[in-house]
Protein backbone atom coordinates (compact mmCIF):
# COMPACT_ATOMS: atom_id res chain seq x y z
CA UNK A 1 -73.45 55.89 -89.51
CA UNK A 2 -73.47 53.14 -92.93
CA UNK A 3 -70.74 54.72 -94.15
CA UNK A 4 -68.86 54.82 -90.68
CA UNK A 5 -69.86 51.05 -89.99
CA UNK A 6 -68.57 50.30 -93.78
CA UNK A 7 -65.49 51.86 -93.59
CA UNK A 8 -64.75 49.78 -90.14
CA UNK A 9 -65.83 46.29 -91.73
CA UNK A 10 -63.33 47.22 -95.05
CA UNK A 11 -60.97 47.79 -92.36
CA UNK A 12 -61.13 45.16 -90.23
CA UNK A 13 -61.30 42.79 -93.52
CA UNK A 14 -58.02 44.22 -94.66
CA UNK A 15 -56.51 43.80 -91.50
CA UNK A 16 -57.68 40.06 -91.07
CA UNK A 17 -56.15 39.77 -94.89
CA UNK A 18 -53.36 41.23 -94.19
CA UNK A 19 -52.58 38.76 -91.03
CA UNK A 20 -53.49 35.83 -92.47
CA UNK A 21 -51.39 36.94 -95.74
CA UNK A 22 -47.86 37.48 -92.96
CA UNK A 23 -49.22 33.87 -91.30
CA UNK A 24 -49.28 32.24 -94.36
CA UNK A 25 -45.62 33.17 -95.91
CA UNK A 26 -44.14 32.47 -92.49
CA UNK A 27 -45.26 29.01 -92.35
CA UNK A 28 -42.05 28.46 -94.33
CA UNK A 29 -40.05 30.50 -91.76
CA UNK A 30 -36.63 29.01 -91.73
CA UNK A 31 -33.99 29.17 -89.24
CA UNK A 32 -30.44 29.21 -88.37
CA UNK A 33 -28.43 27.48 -86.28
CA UNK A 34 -24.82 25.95 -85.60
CA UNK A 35 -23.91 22.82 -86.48
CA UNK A 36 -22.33 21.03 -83.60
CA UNK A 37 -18.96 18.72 -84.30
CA UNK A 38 -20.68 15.33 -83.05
CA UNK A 39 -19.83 12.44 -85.03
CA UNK A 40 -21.37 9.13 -84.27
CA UNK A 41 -19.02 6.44 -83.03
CA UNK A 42 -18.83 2.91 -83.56
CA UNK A 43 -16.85 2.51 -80.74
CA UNK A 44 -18.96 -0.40 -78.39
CA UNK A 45 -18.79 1.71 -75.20
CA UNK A 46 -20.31 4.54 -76.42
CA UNK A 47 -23.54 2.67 -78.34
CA UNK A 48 -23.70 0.86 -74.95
CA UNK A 49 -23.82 4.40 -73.26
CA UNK A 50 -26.18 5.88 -76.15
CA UNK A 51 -28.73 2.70 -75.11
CA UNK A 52 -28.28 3.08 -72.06
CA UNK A 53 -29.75 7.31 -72.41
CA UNK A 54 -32.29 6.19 -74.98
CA UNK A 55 -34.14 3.23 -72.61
CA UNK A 56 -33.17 4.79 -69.59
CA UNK A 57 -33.21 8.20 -68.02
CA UNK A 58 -34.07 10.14 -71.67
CA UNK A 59 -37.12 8.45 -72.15
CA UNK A 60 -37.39 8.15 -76.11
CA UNK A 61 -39.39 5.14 -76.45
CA UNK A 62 -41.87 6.72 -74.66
CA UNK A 63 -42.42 9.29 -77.53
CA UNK A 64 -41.33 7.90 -80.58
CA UNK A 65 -42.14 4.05 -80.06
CA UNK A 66 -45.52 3.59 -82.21
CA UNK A 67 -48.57 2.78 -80.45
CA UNK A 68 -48.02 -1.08 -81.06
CA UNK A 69 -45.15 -1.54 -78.76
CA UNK A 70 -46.68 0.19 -75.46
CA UNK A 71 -46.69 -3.10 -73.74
CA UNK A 72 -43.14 -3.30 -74.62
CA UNK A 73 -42.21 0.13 -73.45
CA UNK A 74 -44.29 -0.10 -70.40
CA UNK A 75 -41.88 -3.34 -69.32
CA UNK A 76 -39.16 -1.08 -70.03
CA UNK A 77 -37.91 -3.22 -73.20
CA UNK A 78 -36.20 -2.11 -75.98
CA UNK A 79 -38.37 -1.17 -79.09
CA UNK A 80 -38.13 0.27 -82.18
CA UNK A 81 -38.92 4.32 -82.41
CA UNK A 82 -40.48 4.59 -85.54
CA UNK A 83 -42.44 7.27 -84.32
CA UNK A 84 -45.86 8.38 -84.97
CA UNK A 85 -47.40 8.66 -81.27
CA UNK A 86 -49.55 11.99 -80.91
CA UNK A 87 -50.24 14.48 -79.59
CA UNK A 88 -53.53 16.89 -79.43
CA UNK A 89 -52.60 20.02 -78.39
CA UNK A 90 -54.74 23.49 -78.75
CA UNK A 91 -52.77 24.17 -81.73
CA UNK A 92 -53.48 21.36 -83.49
CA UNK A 93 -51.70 17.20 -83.47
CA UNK A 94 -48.45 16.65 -83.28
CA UNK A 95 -46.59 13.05 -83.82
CA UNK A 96 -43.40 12.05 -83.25
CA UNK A 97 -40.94 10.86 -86.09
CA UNK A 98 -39.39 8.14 -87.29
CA UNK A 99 -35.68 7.78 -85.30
CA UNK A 100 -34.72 4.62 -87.72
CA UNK A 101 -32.10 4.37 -89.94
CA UNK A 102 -34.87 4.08 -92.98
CA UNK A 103 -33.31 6.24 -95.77
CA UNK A 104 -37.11 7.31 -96.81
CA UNK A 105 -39.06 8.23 -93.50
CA UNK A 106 -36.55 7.86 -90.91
CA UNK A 107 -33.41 9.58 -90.44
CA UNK A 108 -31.17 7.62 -92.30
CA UNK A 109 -30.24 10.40 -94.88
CA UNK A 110 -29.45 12.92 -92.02
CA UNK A 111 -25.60 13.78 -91.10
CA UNK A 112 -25.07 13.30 -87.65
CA UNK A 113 -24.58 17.10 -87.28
CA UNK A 114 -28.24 18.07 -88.25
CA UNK A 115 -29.81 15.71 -86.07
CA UNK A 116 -27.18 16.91 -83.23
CA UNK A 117 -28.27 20.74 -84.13
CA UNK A 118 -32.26 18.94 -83.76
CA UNK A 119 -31.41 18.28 -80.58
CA UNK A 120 -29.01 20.78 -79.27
CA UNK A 121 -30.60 23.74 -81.07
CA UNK A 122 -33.80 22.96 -81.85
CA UNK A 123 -34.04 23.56 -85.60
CA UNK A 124 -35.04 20.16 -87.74
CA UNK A 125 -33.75 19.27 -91.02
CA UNK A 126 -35.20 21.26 -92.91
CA UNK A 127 -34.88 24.41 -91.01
CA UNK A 128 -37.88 24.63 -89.09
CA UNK A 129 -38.32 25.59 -85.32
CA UNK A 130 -39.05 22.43 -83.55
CA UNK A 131 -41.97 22.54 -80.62
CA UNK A 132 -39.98 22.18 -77.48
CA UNK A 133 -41.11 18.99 -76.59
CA UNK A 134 -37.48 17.31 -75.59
CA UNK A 135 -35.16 18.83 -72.94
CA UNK A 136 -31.23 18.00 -74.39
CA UNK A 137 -30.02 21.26 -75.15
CA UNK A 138 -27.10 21.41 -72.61
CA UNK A 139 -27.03 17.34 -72.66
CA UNK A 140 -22.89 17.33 -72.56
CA UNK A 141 -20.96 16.35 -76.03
CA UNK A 142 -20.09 12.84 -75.13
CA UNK A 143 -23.84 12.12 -74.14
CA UNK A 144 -25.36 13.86 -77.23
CA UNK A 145 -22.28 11.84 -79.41
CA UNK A 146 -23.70 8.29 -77.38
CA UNK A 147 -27.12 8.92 -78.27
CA UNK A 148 -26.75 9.40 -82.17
CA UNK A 149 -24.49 6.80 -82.36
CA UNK A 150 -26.90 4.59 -80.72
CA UNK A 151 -29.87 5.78 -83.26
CA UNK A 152 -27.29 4.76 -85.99
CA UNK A 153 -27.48 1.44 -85.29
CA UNK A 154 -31.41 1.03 -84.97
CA UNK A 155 -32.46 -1.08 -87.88
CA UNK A 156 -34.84 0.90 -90.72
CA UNK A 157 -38.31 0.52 -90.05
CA UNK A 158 -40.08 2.30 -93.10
CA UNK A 159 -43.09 4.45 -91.22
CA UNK A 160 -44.21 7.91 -92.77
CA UNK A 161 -45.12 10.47 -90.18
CA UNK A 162 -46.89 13.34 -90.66
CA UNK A 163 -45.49 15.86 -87.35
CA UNK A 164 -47.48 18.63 -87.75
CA UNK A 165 -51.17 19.08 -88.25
CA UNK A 166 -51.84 22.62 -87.38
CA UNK A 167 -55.41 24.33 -86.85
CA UNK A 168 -55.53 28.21 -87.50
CA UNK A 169 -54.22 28.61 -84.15
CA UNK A 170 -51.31 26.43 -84.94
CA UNK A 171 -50.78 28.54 -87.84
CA UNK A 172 -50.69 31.62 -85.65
CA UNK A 173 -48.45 30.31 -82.98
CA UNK A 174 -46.18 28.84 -85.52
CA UNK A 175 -45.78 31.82 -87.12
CA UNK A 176 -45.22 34.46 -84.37
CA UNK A 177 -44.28 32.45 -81.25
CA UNK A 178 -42.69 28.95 -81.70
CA UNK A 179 -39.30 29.69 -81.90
CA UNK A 180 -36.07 27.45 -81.67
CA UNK A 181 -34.35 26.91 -78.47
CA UNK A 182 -30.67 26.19 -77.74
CA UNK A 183 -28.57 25.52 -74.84
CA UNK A 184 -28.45 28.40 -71.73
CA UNK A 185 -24.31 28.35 -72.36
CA UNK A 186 -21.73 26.63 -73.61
CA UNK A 187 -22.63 23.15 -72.86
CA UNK A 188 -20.39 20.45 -71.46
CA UNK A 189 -17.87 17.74 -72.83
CA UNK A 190 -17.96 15.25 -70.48
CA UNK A 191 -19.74 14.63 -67.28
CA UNK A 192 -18.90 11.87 -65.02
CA UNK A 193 -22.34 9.65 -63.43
CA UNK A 194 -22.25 10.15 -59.76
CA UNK A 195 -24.44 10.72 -56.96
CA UNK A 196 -23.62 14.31 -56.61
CA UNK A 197 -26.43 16.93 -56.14
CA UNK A 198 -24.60 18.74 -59.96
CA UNK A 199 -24.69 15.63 -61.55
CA UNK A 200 -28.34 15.14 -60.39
CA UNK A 201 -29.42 18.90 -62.03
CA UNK A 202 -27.57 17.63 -65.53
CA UNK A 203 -29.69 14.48 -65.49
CA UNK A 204 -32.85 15.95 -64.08
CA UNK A 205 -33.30 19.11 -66.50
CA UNK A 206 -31.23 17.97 -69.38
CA UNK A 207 -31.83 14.07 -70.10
CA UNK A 208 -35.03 13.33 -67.99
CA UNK A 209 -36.84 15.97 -68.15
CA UNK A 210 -37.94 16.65 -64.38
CA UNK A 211 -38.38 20.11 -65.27
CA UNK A 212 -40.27 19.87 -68.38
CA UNK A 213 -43.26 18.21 -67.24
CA UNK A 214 -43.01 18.84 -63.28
CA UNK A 215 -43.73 22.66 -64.02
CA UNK A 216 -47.08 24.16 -65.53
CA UNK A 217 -46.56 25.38 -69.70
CA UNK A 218 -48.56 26.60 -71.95
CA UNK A 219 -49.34 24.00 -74.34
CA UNK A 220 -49.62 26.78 -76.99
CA UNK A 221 -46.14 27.84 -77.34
CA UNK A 222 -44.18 25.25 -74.69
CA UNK A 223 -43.03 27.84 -72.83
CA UNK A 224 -42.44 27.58 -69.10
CA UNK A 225 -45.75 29.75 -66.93
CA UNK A 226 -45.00 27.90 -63.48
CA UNK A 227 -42.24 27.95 -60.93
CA UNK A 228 -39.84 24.87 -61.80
CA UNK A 229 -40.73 21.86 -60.24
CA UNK A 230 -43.77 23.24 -58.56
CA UNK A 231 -46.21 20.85 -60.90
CA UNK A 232 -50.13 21.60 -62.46
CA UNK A 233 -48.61 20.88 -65.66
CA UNK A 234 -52.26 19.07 -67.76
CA UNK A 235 -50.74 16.25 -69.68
CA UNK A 236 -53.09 13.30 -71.73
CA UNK A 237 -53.96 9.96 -70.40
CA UNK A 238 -51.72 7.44 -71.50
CA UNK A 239 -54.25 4.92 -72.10
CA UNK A 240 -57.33 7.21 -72.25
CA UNK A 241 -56.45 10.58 -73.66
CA UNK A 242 -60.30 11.45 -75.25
CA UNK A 243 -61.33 11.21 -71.54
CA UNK A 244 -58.83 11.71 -69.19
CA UNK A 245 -55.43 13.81 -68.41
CA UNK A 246 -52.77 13.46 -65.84
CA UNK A 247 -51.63 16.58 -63.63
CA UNK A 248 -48.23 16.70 -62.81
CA UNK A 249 -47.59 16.68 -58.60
CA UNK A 250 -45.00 19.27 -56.72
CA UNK A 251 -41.90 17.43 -56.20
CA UNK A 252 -40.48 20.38 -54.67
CA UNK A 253 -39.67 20.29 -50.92
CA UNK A 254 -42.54 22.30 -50.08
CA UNK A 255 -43.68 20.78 -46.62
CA UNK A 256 -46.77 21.14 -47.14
CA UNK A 257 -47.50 20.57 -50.75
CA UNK A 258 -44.66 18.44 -52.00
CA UNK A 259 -45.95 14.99 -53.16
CA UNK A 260 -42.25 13.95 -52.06
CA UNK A 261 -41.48 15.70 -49.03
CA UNK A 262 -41.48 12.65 -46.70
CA UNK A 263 -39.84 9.93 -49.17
CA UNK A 264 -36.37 9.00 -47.91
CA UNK A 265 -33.54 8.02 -50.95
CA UNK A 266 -34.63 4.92 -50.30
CA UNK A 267 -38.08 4.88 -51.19
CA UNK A 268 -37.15 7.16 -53.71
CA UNK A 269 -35.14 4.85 -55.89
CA UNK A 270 -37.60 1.96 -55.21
CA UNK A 271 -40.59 4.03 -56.64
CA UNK A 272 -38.08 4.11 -59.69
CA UNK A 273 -38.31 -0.13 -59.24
CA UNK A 274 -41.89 -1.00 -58.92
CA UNK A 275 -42.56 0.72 -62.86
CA UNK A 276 -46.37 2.64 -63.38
CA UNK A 277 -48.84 1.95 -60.61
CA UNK A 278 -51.40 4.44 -62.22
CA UNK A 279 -52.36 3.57 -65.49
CA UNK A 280 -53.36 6.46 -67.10
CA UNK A 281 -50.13 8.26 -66.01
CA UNK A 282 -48.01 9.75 -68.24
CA UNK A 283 -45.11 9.58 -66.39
CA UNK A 284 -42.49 7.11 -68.48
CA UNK A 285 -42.19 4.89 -65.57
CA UNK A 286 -41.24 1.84 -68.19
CA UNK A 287 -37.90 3.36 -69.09
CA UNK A 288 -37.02 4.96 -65.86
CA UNK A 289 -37.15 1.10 -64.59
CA UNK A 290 -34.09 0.95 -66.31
CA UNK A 291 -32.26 4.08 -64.31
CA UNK A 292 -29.03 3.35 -62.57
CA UNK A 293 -28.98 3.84 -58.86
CA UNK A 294 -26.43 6.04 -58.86
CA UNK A 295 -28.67 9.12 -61.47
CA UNK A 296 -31.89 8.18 -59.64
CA UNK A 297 -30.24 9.18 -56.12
CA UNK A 298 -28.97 12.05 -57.81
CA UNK A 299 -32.19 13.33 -58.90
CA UNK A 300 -33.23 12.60 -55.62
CA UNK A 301 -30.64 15.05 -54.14
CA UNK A 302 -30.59 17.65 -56.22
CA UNK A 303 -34.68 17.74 -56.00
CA UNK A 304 -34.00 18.04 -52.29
CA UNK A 305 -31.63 21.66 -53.17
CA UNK A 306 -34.71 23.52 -55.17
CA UNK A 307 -36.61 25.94 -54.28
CA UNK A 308 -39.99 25.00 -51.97
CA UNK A 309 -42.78 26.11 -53.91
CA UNK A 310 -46.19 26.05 -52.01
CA UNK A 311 -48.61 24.86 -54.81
CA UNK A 312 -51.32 22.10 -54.33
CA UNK A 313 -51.99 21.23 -58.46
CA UNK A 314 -54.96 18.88 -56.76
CA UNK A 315 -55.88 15.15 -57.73
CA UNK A 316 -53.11 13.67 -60.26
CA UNK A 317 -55.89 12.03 -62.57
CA UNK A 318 -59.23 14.13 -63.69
CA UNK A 319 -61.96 13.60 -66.26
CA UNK A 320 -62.02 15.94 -69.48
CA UNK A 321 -64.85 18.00 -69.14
């Protein structure tokens, strides 16, 4: 029986050394990935568009504005995005970086085609898989070629960011599940902003991020475990995250569980208007202020053209346990 219990504790012991041995050497796991022909413009029109995405309907100053300017962001201003907001996650905290132009901790160094593969492909600088936290991998050429030529002109703020700070389960998932993702097909060149229920899909899963946060995920890996649009999705209190966290409501037109199923267009767009009403929220209600018309009753349509998903997620704000 010792020598049977022995043998199975040298095993196991191996075993465990053997994992954490593959873990270990795939930390530095690197990736490949086209590099897409984007070239930022200094053409007036297209910065104008590329601020436009950035306040607006995209959202980055919710992310990668540091904690400082949150007033600022909440009143839907424009802000720096020197990153360094985080987030605690089972595998570990994650920040955002620094979007400047800073040549040491910002992206001032980077061609325009690696932060356009960063975005469109999901593999960073440096070759690692990014954690699919931002939605623009079929965002359309001239919209991804607006938004970096936008960054270009931010001014440097210097602001080192550490992104990752992994626990052993970070580690694991890092080395065996986080993988880069990339666009579903070819994605487009140009899209034209109009009220149409096609142009309200583009905006809604590729710049805003409906999808993303409207569905449940497993905040191990990213990856999608709900029906789209359905909600449930746990996300941290904006102001409170040690002690509270926001769950995402059904916007689908379930009649009976939809949290929208009885807004008209109109109330619809003026929900857009009146900015966050819930403070803990993490909805970016301070940049979608800024939303034209014209994309925010195109969400509204095309939310109206998914599929009704009976799911009651329960109160939007609870207390961690």
């Amino acid at each position: 029986m010792r020598k049977i219990l022995k043998w199975t504790g040298i095993i196991i012991l191996v075993l465990l050394v053997g994992l954490t041995t593959v873990v270990f050497f795939m930390q530095g796991k690197k990736y490949d990935a086209p590099f897409p022909n984007i070239h930022a413009s200094v053409d007036s029109a297209v910065i104008a568009r590329g601020r436009y995405l950035v306040s607006g309907p995209a959202h980055c100053a919710d992310c990668h504005a540091p904690a400082s300017e949150y007033q600022h962001v909440l009143a839907g201003e424009i802000v720096n995005l020197a990153g360094g907001k985080q987030f605690k996650l089972p595998i570990g905290t994650m920040r955002t970086p620094n979007l400047t132009s800073d040549k040491e901790t910002g992206m001032g160094n980077w061609p325009d085609s690696v932060i356009a593969r960063s975005l469109r492909y999901g593999v960073g600088y440096d070759g690692r898989a990014l954690f699919a936290f931002m939605p623009f991998q079929n965002m359309s050429d001239e919209d991804l070629t607006a938004v970096i030529s936008y960054l270009r002109t931010l001014p440097p703020v210097k602001n080192a960011v550490q992104v990752r700070s992994l626990n052993p389960m970070g580690y694991m998932a890092k080395a065996f599940f986080i993988r880069p993702i990339g666009p579903d097909g070819t994605p487009p060149k140009h899209l034209t902003p109009d009220t149409t229920v096609q142009y309200g899909e583009y905006v809604a899963n590729n710049i805003s991020n409906c999808r993303g946060c409207h569905t449940n995920r497993d905040l191990k890996t990213g990856a999608f475990t709900g029906k789209f649009f359905a909600g449930g999705f746990h996300l941290e209190s904006a102001v409170d995250p040690e002690h509270f966290e926001c769950v995402t409501p059904n916007i689908s037109p379930d009649p009976k569980t939809g949290h929208i199923k009885a807004w008209s267009e109109d109330i619809f767009v003026k929900r857009f208007r009146q900015g966050k009403l819930i403070p803990h929220s993490a909805m970016p209600w301070g940049p979608f202020k800024n939303m034209s018309d014209v994309e925010i009753k195109a969400i509204y349509k095309f939310l109206q053209t998914v599929p009704a998903v009976e799911n009651d997620p329960g109160p939007v704000l609870l207390a961690k346990k």
